[in-house]
N, C-alpha and C. Protein backbone atom coordinates (compact mmCIF):
# COMPACT_ATOMS: atom_id res chain seq x y z
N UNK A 1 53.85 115.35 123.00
CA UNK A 1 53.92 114.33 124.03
C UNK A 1 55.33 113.77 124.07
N UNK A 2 55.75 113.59 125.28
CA UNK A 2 57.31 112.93 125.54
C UNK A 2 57.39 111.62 125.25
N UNK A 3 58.47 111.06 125.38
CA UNK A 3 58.39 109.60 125.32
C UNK A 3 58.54 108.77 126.83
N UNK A 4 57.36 108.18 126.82
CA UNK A 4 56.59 107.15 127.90
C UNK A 4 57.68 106.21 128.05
N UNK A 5 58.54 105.57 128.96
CA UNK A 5 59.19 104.22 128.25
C UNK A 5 59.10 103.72 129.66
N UNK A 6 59.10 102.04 129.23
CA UNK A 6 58.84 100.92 130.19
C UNK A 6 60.03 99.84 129.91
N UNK A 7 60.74 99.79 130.80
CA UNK A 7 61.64 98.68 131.15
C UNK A 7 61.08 97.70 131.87
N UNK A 8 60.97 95.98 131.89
CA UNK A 8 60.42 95.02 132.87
C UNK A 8 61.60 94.10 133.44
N UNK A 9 60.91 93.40 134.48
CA UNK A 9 61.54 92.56 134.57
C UNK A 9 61.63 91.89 135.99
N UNK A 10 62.18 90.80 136.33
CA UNK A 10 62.13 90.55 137.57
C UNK A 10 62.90 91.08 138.98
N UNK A 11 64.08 91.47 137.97
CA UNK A 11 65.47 91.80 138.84
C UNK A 11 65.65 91.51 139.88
N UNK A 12 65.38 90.82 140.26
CA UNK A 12 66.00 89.81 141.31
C UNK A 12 67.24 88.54 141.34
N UNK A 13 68.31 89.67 141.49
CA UNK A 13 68.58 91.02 141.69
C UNK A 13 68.70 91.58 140.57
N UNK A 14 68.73 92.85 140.08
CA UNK A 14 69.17 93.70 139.42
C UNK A 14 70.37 93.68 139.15
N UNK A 15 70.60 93.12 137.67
CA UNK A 15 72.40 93.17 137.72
C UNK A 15 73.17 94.36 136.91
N UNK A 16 74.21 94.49 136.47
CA UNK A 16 75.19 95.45 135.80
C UNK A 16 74.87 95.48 134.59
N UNK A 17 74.11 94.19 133.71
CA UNK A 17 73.63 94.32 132.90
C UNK A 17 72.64 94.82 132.52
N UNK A 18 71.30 94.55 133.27
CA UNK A 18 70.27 95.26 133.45
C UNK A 18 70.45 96.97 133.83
N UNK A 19 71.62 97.40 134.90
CA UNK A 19 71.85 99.02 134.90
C UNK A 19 72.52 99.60 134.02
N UNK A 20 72.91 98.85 133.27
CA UNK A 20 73.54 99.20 131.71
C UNK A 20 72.46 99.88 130.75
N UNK A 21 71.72 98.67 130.68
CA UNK A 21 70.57 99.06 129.77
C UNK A 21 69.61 100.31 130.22
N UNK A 22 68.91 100.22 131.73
CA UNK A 22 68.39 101.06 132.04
C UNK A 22 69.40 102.50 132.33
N UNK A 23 70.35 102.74 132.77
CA UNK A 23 70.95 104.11 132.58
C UNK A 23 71.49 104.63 131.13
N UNK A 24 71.46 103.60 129.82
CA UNK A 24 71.66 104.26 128.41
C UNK A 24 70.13 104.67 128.25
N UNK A 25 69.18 103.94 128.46
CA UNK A 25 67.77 104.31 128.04
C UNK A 25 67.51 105.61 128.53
N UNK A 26 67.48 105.66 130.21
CA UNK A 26 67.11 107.27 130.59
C UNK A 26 67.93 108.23 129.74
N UNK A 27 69.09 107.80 129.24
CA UNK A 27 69.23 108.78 128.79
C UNK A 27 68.55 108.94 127.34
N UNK A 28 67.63 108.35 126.81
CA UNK A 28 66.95 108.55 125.74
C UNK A 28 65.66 108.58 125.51
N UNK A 29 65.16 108.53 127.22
CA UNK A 29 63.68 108.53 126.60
C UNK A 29 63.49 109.96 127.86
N UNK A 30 62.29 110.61 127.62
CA UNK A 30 61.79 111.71 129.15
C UNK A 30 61.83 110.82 129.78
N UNK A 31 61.26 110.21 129.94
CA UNK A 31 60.72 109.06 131.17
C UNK A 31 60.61 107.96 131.59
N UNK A 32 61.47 107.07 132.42
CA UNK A 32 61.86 105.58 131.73
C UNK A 32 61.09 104.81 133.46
N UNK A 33 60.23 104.06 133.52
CA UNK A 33 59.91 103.21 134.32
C UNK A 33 60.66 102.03 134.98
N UNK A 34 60.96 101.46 135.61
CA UNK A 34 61.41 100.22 135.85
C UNK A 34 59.97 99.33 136.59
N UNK A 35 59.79 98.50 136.00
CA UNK A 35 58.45 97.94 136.11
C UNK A 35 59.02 96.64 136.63
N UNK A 36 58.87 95.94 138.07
CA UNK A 36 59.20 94.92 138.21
C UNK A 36 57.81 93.89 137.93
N UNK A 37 57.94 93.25 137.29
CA UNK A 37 57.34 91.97 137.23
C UNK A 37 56.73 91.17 138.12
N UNK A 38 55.71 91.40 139.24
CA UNK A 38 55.11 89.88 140.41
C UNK A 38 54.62 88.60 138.92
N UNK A 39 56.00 87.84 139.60
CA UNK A 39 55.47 86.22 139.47
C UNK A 39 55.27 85.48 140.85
N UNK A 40 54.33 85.31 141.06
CA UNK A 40 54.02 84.37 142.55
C UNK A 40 54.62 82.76 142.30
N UNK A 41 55.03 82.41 141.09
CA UNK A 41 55.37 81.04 140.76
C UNK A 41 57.13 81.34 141.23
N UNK A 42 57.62 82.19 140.97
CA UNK A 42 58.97 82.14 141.12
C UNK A 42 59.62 82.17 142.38
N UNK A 43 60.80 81.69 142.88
CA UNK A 43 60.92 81.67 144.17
C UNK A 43 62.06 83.03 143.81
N UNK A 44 62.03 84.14 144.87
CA UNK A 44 62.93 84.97 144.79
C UNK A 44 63.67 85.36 145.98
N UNK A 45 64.45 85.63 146.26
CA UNK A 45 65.72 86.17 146.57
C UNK A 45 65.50 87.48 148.11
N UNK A 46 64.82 88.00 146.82
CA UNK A 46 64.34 89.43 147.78
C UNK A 46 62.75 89.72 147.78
N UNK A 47 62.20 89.92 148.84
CA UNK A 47 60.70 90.45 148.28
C UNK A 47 60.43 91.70 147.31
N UNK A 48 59.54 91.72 146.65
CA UNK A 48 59.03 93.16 146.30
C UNK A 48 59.77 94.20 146.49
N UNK A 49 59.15 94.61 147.91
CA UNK A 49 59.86 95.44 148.65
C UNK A 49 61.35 95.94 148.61
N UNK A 50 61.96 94.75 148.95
CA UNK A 50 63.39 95.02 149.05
C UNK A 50 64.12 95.28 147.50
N UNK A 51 63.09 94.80 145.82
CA UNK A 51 64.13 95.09 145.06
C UNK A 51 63.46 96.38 144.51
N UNK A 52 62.09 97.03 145.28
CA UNK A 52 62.00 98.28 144.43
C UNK A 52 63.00 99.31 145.45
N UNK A 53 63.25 98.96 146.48
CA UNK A 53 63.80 99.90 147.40
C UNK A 53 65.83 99.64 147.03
N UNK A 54 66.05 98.42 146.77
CA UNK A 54 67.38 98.60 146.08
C UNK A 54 67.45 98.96 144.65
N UNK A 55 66.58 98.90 143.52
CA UNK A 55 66.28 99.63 142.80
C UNK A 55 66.42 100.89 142.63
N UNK A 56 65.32 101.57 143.59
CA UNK A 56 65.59 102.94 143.49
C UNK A 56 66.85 103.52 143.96
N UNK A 57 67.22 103.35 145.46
CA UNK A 57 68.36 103.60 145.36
C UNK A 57 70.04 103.11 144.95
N UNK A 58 69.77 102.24 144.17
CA UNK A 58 70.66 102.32 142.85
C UNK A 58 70.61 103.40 141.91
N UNK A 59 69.49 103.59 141.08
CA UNK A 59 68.72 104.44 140.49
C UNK A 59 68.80 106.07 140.83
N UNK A 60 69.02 105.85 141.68
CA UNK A 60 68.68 107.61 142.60
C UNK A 60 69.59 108.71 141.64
N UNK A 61 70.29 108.57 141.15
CA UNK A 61 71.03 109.19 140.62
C UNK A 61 70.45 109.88 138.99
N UNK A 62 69.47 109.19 138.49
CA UNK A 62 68.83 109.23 137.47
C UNK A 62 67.58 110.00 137.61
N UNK A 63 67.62 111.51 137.09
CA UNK A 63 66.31 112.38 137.90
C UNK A 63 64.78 111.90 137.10
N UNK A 64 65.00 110.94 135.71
CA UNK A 64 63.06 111.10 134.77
C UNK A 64 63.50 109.22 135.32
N UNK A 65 63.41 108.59 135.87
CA UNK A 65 63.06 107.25 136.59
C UNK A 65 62.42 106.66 137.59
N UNK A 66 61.19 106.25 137.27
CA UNK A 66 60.64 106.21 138.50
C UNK A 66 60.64 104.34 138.61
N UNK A 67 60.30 103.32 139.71
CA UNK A 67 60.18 102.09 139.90
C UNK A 67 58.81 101.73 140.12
N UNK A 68 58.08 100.97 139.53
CA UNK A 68 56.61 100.48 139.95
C UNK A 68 56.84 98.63 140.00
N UNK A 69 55.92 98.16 140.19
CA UNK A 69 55.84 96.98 140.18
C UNK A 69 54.25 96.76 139.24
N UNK A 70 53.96 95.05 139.11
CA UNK A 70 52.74 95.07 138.25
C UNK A 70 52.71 93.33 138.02
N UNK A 71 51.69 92.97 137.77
CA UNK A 71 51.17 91.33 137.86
C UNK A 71 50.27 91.04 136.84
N UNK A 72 50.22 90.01 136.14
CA UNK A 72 49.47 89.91 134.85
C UNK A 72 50.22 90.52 133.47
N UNK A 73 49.32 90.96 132.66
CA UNK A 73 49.63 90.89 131.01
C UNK A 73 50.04 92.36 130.74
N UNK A 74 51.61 92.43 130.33
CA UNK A 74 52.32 93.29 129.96
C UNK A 74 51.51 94.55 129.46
N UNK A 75 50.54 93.84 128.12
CA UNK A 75 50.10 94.83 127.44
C UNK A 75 49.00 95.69 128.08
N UNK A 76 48.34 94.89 129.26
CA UNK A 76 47.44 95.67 130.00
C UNK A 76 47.73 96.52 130.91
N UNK A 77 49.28 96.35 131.37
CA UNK A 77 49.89 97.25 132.28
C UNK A 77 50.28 98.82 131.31
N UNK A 78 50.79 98.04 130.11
CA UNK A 78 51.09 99.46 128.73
C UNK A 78 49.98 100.16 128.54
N UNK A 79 48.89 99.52 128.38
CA UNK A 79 47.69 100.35 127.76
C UNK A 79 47.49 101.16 128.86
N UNK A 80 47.21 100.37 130.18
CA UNK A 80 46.43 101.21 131.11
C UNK A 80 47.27 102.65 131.71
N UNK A 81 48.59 102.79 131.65
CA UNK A 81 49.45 103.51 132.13
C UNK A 81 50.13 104.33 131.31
N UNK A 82 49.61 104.42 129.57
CA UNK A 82 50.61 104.82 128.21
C UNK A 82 51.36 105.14 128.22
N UNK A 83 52.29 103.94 128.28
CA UNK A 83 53.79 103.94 128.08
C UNK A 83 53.59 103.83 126.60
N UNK A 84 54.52 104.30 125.73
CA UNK A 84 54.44 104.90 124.49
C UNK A 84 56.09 104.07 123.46
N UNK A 85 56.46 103.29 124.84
CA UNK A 85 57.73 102.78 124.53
C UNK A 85 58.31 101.53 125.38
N UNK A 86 58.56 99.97 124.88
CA UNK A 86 58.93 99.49 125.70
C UNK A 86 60.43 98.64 124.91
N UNK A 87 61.26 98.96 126.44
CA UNK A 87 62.75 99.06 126.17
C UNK A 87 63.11 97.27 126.58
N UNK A 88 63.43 96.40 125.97
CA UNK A 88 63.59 95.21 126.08
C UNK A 88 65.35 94.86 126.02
N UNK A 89 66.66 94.70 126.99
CA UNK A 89 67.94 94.26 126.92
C UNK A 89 68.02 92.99 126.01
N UNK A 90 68.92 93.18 125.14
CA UNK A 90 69.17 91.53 124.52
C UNK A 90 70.78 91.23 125.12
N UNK A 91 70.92 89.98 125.28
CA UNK A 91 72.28 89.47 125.10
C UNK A 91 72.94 88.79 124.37
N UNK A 92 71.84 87.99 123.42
CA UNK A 92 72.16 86.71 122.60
C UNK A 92 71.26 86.93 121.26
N UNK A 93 71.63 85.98 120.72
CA UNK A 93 71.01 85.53 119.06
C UNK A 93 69.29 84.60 120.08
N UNK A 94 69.53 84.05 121.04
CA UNK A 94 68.38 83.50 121.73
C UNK A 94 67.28 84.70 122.50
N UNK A 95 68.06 85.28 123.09
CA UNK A 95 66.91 86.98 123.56
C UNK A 95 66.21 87.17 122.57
N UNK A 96 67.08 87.21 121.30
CA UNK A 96 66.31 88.24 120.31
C UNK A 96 65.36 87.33 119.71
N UNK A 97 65.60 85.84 119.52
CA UNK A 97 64.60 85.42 119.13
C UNK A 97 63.13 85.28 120.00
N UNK A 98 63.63 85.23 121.40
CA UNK A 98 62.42 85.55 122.45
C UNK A 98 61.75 86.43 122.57
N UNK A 99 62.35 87.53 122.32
CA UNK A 99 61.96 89.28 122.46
C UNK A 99 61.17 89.41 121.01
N UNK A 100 61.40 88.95 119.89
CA UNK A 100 61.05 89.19 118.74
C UNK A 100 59.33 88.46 118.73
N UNK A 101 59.35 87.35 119.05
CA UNK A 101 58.03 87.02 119.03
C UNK A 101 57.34 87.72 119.91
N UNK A 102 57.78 87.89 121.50
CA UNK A 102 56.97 88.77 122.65
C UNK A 102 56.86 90.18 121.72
N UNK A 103 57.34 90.58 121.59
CA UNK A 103 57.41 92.07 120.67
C UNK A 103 56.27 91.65 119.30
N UNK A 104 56.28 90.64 118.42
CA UNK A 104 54.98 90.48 117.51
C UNK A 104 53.72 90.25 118.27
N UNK A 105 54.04 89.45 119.70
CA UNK A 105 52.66 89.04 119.83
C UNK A 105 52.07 90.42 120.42
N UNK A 106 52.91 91.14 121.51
CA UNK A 106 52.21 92.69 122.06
C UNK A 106 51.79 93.48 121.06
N UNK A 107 52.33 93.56 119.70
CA UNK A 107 52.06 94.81 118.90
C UNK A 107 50.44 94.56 118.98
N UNK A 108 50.34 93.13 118.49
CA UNK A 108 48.30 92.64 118.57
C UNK A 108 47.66 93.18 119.72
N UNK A 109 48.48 93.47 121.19
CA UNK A 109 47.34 94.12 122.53
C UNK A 109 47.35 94.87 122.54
N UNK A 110 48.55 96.23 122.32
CA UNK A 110 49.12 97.59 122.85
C UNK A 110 48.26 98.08 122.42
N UNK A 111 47.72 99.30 123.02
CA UNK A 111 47.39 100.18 122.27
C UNK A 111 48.12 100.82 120.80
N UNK A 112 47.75 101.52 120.32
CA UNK A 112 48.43 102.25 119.06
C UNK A 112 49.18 103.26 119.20
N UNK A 113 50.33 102.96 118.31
CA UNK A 113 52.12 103.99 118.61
C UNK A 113 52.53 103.55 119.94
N UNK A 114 52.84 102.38 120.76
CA UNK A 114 53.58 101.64 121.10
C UNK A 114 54.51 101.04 120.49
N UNK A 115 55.94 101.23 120.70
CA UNK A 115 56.55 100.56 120.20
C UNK A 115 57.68 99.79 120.90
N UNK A 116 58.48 98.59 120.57
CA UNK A 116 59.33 98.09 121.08
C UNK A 116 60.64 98.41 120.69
N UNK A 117 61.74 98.78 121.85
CA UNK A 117 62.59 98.86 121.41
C UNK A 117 63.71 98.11 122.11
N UNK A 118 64.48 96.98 120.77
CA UNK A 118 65.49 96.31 121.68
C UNK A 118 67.10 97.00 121.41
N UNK A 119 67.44 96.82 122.56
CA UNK A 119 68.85 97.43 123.86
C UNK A 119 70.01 96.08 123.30
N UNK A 120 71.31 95.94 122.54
CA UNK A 120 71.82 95.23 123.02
C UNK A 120 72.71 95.41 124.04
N UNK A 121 72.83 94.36 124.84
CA UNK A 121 74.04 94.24 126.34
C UNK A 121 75.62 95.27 126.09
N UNK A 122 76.02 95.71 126.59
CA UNK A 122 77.54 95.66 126.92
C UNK A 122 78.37 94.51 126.33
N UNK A 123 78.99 94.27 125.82
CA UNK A 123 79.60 92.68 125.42
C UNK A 123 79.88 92.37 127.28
N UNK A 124 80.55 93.06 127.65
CA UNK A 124 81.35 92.86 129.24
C UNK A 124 80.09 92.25 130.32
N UNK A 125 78.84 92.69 129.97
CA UNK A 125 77.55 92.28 130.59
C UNK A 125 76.58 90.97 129.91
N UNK A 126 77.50 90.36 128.93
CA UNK A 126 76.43 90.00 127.87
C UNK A 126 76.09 88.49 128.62
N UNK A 127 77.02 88.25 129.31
CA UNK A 127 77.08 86.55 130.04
C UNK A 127 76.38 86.41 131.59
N UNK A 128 75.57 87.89 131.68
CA UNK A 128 74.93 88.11 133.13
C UNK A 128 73.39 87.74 133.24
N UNK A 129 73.31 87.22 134.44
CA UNK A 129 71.82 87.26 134.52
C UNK A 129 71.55 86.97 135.67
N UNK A 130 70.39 87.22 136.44
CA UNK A 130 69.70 87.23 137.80
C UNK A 130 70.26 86.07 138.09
N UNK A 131 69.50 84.84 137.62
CA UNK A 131 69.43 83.43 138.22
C UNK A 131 71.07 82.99 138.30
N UNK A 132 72.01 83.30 137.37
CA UNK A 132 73.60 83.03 137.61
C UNK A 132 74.20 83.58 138.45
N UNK A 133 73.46 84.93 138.87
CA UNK A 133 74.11 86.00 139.89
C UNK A 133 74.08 85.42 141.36
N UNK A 134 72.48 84.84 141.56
CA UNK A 134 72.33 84.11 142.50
C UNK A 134 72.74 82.85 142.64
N UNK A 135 72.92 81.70 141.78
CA UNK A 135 73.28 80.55 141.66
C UNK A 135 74.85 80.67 142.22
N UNK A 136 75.59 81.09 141.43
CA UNK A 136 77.31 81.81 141.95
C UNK A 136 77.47 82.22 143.47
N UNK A 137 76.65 83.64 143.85
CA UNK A 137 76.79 83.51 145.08
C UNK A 137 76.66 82.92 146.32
N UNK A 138 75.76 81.84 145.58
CA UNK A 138 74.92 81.34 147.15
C UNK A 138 76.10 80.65 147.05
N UNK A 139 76.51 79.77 145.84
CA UNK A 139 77.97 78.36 145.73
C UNK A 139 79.38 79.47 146.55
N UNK A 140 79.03 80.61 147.13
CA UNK A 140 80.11 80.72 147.16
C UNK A 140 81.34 81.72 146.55
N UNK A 141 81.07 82.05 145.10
CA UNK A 141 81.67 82.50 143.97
C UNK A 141 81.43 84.08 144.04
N UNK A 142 82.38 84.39 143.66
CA UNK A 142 82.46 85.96 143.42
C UNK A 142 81.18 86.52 142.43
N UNK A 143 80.60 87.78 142.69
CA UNK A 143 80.22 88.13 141.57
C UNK A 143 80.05 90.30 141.77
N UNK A 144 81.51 89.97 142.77
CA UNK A 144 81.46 91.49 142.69
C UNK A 144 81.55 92.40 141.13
N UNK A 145 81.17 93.54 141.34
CA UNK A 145 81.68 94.27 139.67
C UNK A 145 80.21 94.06 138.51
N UNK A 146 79.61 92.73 139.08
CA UNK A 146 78.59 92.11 138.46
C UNK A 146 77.38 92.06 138.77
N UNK A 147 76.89 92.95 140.13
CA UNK A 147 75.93 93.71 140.49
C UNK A 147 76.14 94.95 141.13
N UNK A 148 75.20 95.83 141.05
CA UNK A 148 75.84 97.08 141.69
C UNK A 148 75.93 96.98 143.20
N UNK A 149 76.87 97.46 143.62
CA UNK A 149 77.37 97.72 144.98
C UNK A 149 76.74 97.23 146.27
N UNK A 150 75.18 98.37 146.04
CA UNK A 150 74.22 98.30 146.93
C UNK A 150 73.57 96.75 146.96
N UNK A 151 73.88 96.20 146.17
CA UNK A 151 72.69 94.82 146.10
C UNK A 151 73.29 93.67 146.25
N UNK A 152 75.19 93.82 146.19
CA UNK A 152 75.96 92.90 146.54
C UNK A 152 75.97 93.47 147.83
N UNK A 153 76.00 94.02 148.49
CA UNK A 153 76.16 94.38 150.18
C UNK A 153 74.69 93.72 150.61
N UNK A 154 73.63 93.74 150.03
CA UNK A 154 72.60 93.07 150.00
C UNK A 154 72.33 91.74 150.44
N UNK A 155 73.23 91.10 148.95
CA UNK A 155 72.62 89.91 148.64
C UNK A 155 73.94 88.89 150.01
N UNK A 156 74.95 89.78 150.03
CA UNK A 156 76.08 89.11 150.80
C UNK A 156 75.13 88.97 152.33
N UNK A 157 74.34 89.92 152.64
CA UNK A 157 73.57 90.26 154.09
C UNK A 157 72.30 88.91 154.16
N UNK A 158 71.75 88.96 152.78
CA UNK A 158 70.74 87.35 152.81
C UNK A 158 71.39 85.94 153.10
N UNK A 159 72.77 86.07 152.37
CA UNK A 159 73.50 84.83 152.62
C UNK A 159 74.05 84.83 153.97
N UNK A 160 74.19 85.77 154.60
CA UNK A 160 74.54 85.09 156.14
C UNK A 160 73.67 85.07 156.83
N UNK A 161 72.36 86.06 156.80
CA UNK A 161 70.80 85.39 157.24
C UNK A 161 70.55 83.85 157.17
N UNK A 162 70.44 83.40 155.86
CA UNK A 162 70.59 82.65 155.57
C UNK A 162 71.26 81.11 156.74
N UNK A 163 72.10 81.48 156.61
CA UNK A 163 73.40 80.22 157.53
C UNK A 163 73.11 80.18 158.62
């Protein structure tokens, strides 16, 4: 059997950090998921829609990657789908302490031979994240270089919707 692997997350948007992590992983697992996360509590940016479709084609270039989406409890999305591997980005001494408990408390749901595996950042990516990506641009602020291409041509296209 190959290795199953599951990346999560909200990505909204998807930043340089996050395609960091997910293009070192494909290259280490057969098969690497990008699993976006539905939170209905969160206010986002882009629908669904628009970040599995900038997703993928970001992604496109990567032939064992596929994009799903999913709502509710991590471990029920792992069991039901056997992913055999889930790939978690750190950036900080604070990720890891977050990731470390989420990672003890799943080992208790997963099915068996699941395992977690944490990714650290790029140092050059380590100060990135969705909510700053967006916070920056809407003020105004550069954050070319700091998402990929497709999603700054994107996110620049919401902000003049937007106005």
């Amino acid at each position: 059997m190959g290795t199953k692997a599951l990346i999560t997350g909200s990505f909204d948007p998807l930043t340089m950090g996050h395609y960091n992590i997910i293009e070192r992983a494909a290259g280490l697992f057969d098969e690497l998921t990008v699993g976006i996360i539905v939170n209905p509590s969160k206010k986002s940016m882009f629908t669904l829609e628009e970040r599995k479709e900038m997703i993928e084609e970001t992604l496109s270039h990567l032939d064992n990657i596929n994009v799903d989406s999913f709502s509710g409890l991590l471990a029920d999305y792992v069991n039901a789908n056997n992913y055999n591997v889930i790939v978690r980005g750190l950036r900080s001494s604070v990720d890891f302490d977050y990731e470390l408990q989420m990672a003890q408390m799943n080992d208790r749901l997963f099915n068996d031979g699941v395992e977690t595996v944490l990714m650290m950042s790029d140092p050059k990516y380590s100060f990135i994240s969705s909510s700053v990506m967006k916070e920056v641009h809407t003020l105004g602020g550069s954050i070319e270089g700091l998402v990929p291409d497709i999603i700054y041509e994107r996110m620049k296209q919401k902000l003049a919707e937007s106005k």
